[in-house]
N, C-alpha and C. Protein backbone atom coordinates (compact mmCIF):
# COMPACT_ATOMS: atom_id res chain seq x y z
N UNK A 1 104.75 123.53 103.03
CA UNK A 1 104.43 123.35 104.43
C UNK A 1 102.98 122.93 104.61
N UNK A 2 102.26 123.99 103.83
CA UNK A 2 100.77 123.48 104.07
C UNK A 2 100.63 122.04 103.51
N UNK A 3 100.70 121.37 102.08
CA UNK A 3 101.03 119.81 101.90
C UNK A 3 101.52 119.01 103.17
N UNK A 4 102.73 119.19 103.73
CA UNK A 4 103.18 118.43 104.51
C UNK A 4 102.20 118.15 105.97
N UNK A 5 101.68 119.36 106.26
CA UNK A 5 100.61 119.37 107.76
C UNK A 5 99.14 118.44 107.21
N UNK A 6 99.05 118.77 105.83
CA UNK A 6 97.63 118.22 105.47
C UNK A 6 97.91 116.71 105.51
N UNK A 7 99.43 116.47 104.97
CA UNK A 7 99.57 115.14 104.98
C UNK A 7 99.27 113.84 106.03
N UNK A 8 99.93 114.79 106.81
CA UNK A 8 99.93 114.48 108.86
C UNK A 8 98.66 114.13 109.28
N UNK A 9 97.95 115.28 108.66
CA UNK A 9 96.37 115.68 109.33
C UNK A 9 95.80 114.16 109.04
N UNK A 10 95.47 114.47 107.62
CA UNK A 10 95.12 113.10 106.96
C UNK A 10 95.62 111.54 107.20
N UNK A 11 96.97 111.51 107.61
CA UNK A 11 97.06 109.83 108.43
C UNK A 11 96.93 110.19 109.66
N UNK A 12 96.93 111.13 110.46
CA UNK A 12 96.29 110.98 111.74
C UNK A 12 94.80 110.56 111.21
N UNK A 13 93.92 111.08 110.47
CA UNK A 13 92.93 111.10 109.91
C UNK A 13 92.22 109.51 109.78
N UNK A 14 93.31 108.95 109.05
CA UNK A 14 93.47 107.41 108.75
C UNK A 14 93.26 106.66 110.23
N UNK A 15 94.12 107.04 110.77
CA UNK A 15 93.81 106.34 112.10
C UNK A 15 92.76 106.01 113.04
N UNK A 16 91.80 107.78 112.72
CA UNK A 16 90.64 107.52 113.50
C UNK A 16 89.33 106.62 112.52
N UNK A 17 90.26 106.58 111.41
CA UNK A 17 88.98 106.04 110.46
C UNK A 17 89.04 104.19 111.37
N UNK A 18 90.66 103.79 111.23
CA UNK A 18 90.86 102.60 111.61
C UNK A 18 90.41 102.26 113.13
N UNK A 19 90.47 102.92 114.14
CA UNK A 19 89.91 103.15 115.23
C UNK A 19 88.22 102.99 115.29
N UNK A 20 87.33 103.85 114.45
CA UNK A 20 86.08 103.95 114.32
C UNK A 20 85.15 102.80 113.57
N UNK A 21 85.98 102.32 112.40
CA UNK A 21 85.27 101.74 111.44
C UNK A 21 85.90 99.92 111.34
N UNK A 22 85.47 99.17 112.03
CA UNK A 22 85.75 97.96 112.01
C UNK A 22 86.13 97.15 110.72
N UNK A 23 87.08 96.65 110.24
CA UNK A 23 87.48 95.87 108.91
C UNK A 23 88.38 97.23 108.25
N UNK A 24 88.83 97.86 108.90
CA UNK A 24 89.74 99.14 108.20
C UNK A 24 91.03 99.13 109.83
N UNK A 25 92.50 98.40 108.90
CA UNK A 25 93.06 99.03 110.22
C UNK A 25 94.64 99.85 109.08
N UNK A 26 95.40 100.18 110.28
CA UNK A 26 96.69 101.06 110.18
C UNK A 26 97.75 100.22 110.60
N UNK A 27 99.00 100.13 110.23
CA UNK A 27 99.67 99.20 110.75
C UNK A 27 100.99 100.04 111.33
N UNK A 28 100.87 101.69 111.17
CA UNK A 28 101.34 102.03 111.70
C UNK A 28 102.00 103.66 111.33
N UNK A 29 102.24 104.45 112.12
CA UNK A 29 102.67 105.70 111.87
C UNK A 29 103.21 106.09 110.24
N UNK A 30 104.71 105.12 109.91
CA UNK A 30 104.62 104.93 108.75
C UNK A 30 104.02 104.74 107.53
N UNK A 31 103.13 103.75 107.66
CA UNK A 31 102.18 102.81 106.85
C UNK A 31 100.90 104.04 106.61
N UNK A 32 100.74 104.95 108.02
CA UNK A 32 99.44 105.74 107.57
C UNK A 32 100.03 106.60 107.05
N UNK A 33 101.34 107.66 106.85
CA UNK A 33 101.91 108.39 106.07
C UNK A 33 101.62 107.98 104.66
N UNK A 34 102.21 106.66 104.03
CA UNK A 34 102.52 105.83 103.08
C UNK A 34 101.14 105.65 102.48
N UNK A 35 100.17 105.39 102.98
CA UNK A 35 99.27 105.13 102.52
C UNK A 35 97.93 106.72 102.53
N UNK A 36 98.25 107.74 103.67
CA UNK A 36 97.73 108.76 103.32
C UNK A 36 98.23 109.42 101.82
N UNK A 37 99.61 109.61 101.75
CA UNK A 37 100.25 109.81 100.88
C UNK A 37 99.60 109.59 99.05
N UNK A 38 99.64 107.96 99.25
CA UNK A 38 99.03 107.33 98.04
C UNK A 38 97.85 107.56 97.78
N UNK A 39 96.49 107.86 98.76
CA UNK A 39 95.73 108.42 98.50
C UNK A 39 95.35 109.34 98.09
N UNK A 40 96.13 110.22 98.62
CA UNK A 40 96.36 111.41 98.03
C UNK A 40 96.30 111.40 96.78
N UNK A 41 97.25 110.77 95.91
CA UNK A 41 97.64 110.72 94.77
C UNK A 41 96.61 109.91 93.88
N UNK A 42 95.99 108.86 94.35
CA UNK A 42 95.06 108.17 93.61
C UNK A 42 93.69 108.99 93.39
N UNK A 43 93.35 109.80 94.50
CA UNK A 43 92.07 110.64 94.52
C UNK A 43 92.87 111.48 93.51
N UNK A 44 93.25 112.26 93.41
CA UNK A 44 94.02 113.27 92.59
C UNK A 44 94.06 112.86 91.18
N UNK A 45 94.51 111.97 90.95
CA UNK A 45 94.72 111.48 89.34
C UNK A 45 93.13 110.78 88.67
N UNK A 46 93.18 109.37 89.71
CA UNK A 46 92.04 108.74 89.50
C UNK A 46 90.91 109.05 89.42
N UNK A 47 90.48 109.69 90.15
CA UNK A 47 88.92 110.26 90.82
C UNK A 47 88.17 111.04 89.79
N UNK A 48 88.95 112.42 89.18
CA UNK A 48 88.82 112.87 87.99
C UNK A 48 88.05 112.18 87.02
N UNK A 49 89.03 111.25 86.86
CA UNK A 49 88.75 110.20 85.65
C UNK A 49 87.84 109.85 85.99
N UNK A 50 87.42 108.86 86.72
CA UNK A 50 86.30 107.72 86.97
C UNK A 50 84.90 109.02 87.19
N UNK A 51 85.02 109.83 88.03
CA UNK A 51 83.60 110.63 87.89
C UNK A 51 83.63 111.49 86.19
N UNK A 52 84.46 111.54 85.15
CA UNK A 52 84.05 112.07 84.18
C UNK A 52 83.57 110.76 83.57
N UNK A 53 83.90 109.72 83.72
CA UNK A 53 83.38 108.38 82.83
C UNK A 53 82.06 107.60 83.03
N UNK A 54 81.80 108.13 84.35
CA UNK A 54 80.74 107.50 85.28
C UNK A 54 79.62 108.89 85.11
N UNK A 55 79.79 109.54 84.06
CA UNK A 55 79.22 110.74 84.00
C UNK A 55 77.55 110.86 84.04
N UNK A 56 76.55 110.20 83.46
CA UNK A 56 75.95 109.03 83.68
C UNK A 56 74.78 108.79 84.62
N UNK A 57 75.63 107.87 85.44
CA UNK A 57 75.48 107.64 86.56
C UNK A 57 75.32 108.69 87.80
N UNK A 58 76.59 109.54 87.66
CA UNK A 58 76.61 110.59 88.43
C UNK A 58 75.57 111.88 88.21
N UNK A 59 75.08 111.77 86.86
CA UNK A 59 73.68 112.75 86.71
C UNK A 59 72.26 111.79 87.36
N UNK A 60 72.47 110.75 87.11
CA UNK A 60 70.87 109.97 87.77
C UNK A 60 70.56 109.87 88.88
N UNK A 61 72.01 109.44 89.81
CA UNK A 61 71.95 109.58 91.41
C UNK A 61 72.31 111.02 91.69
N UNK A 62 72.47 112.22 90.94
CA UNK A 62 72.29 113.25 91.41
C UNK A 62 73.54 113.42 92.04
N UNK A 63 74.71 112.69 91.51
CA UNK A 63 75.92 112.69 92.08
C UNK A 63 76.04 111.84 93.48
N UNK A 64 75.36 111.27 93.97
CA UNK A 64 75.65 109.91 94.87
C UNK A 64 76.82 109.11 94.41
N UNK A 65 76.47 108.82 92.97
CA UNK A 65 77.79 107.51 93.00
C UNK A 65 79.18 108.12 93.02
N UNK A 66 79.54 109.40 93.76
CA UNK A 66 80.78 109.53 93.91
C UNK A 66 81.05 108.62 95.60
N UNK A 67 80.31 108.50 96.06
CA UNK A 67 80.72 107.39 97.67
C UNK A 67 80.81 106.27 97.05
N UNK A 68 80.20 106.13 95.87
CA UNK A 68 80.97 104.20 95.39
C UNK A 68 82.20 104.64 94.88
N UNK A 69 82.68 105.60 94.16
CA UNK A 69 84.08 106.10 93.27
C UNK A 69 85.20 106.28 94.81
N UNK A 70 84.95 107.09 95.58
CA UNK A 70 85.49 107.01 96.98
C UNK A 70 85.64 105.86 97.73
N UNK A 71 84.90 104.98 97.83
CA UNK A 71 84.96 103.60 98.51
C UNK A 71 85.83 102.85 97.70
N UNK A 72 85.65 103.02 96.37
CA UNK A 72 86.61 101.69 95.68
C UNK A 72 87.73 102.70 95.71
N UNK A 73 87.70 103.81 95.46
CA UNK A 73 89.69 104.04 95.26
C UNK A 73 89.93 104.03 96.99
N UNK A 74 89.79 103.84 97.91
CA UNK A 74 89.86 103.38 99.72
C UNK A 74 89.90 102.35 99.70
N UNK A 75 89.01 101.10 99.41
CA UNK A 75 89.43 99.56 99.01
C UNK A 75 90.62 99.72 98.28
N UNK A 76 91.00 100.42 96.39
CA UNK A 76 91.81 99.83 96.41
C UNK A 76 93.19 100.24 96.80
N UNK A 77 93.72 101.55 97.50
CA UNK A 77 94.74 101.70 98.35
C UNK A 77 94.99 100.94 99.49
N UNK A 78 93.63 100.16 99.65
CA UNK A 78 94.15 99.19 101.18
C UNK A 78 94.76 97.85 100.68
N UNK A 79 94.32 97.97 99.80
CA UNK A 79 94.41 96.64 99.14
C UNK A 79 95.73 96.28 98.29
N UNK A 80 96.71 97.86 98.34
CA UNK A 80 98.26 97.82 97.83
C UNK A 80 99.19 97.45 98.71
N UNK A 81 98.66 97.30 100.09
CA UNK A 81 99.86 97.03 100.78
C UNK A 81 100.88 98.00 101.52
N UNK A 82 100.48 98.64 101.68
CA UNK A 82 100.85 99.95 102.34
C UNK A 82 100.63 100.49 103.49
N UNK A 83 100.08 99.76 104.31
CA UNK A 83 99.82 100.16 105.53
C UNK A 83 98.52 100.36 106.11
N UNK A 84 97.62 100.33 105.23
CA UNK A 84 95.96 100.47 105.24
C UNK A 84 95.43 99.02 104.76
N UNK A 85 95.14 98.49 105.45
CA UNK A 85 93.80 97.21 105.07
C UNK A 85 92.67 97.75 105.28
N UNK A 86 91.81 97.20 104.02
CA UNK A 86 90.68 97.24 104.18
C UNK A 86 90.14 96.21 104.07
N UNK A 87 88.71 95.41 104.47
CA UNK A 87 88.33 94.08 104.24
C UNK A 87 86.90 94.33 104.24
N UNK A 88 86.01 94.53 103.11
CA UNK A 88 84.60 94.78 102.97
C UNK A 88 84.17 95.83 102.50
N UNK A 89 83.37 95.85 101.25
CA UNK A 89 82.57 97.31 100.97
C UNK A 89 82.38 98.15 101.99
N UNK A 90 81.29 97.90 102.80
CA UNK A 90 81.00 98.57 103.94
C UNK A 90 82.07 99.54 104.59
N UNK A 91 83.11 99.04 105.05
CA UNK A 91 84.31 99.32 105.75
C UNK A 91 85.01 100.47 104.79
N UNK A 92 84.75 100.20 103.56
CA UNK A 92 85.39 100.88 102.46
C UNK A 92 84.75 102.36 102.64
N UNK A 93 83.12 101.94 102.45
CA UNK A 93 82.26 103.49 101.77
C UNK A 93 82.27 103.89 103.35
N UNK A 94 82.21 103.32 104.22
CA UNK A 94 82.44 104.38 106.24
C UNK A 94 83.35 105.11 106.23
N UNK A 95 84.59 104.60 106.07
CA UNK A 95 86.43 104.63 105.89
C UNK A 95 86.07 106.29 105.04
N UNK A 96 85.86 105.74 103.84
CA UNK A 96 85.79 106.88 102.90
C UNK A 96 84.94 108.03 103.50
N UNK A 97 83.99 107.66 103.62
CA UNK A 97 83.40 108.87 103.97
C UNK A 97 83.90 109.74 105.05
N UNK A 98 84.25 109.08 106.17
CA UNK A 98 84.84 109.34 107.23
C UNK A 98 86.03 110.23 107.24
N UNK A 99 86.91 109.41 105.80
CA UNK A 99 88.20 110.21 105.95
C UNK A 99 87.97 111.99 104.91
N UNK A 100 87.26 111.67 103.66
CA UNK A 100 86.34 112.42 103.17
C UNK A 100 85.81 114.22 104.48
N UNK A 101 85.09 113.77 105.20
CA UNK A 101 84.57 114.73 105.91
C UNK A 101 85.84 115.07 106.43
N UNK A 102 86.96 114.39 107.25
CA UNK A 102 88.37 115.43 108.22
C UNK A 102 88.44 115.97 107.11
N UNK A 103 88.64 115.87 105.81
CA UNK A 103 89.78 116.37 105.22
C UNK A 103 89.02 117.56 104.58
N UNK A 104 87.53 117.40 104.43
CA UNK A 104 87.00 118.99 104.54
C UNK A 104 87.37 119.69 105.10
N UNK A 105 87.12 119.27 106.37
CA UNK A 105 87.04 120.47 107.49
C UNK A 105 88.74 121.02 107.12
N UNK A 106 89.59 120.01 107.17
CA UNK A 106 90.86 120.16 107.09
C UNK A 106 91.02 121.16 106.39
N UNK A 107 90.90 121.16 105.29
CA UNK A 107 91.07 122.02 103.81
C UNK A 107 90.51 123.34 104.16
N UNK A 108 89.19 123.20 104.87
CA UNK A 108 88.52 124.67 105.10
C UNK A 108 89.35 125.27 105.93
N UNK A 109 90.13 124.89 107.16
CA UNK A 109 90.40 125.18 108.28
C UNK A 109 91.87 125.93 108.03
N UNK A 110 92.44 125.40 106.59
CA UNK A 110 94.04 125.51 106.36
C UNK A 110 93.64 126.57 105.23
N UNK A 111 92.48 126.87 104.65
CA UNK A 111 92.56 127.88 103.65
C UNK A 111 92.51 129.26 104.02
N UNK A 112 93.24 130.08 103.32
CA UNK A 112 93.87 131.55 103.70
C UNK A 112 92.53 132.26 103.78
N UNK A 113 92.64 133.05 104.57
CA UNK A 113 91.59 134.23 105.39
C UNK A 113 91.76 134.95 104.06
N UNK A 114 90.91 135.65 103.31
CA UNK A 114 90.83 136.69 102.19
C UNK A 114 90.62 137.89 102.96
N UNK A 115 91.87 139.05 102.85
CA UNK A 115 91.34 140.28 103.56
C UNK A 115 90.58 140.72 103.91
N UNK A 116 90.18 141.29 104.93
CA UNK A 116 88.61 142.29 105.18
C UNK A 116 87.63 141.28 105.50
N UNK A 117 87.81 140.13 106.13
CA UNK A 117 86.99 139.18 106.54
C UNK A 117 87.45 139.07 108.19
């Protein structure tokens, strides 16, 4: 249940990114499911990877270059056809970041109260 609401959260999520951030749109209720979905899954598998390889990098910028690792896996889910276009770096690392911060709050907001708090 909690997956399925986060899912929701997150292409509603998508939407306000497409709404806010010019060169990022949604093509539709479906398409932002479909493509929240895949994100999901690409941050999940991918992301891992590329910040242990970029290891590097991610010690010199002090961990900055995870908004370029976020922007390109956001470019390239828009860029599968799924319901998310993206068209421009820029649009990419906003998008990302943008969708990035709901899904904090999201995550904080959906995580279980620990007794005695």
């Amino acid at each position: 249940m909690n997956l399925l609401l986060r899912l929701i959260i997150n292409a509603a999520a998508l939407y306000l990114v497409a709404y806010l951030v010019p060169g990022v749109g949604v093509s539709g209720p479906v398409g932002a499911l479909v493509a929240a979905l895949v994100l999901g899954i690409v941050n999940a598998i991918l992301r891992p990877i590329l910040i242990i390889l970029s290891l590097p990098l991610e010690i010199v910028t002090l961990g900055l270059f995870t908004f370029v690792i976020n922007a390109a896996l956001f470019w390239f889910v828009g860029h599968l056809g799924l319901g998310l276009t993206v068209i421009g770096v820029w649009p990419a690392l906003w998008g990302s970041l943008i969708l990035s911060i709901v899904s904090f709050i999201v995550s904080r907001a959906l995580a279980p109260v620990p007794p005695g708090r």
